[in-house]
C-alpha atoms as a PDB file:
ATOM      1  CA  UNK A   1      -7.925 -45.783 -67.111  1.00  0.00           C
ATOM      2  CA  UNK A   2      -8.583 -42.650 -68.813  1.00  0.00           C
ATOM      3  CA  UNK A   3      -6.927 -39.517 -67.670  1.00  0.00           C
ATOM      4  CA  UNK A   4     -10.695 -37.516 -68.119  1.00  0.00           C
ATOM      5  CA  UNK A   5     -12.340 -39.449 -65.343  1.00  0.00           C
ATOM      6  CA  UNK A   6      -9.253 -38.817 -62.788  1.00  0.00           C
ATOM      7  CA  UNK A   7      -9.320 -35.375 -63.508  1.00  0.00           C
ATOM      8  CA  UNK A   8     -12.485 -34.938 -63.283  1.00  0.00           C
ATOM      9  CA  UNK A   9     -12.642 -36.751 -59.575  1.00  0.00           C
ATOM     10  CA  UNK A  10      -9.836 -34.300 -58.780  1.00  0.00           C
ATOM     11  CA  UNK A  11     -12.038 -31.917 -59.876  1.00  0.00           C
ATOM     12  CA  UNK A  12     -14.548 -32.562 -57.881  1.00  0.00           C
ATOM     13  CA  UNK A  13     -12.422 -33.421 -54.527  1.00  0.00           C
ATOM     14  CA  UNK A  14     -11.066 -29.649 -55.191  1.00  0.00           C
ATOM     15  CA  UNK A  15     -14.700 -28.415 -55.263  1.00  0.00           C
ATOM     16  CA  UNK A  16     -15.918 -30.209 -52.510  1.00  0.00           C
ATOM     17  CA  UNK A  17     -12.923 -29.296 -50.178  1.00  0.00           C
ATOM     18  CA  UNK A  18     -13.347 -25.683 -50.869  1.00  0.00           C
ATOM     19  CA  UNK A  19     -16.811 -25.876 -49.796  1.00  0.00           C
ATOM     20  CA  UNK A  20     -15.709 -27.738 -46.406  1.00  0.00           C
ATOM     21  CA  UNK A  21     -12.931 -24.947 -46.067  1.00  0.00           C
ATOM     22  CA  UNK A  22     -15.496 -22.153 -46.638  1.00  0.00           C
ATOM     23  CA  UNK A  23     -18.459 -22.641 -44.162  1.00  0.00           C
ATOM     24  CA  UNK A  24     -21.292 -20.595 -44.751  1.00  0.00           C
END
């Protein structure tokens, strides 16, 4: 597996977890 794709899934499980956190 390449390391780009898991980053970039981290990536987007940070961003999407910081909008959950942050209601607006």
């Amino acid at each position: 597996m390449s390391n780009s794709r898991i980053s970039y899934l981290i990536l987007l499980l940070w961003y999407f977890g910081l909008q959950s956190k942050c209601t607006f």
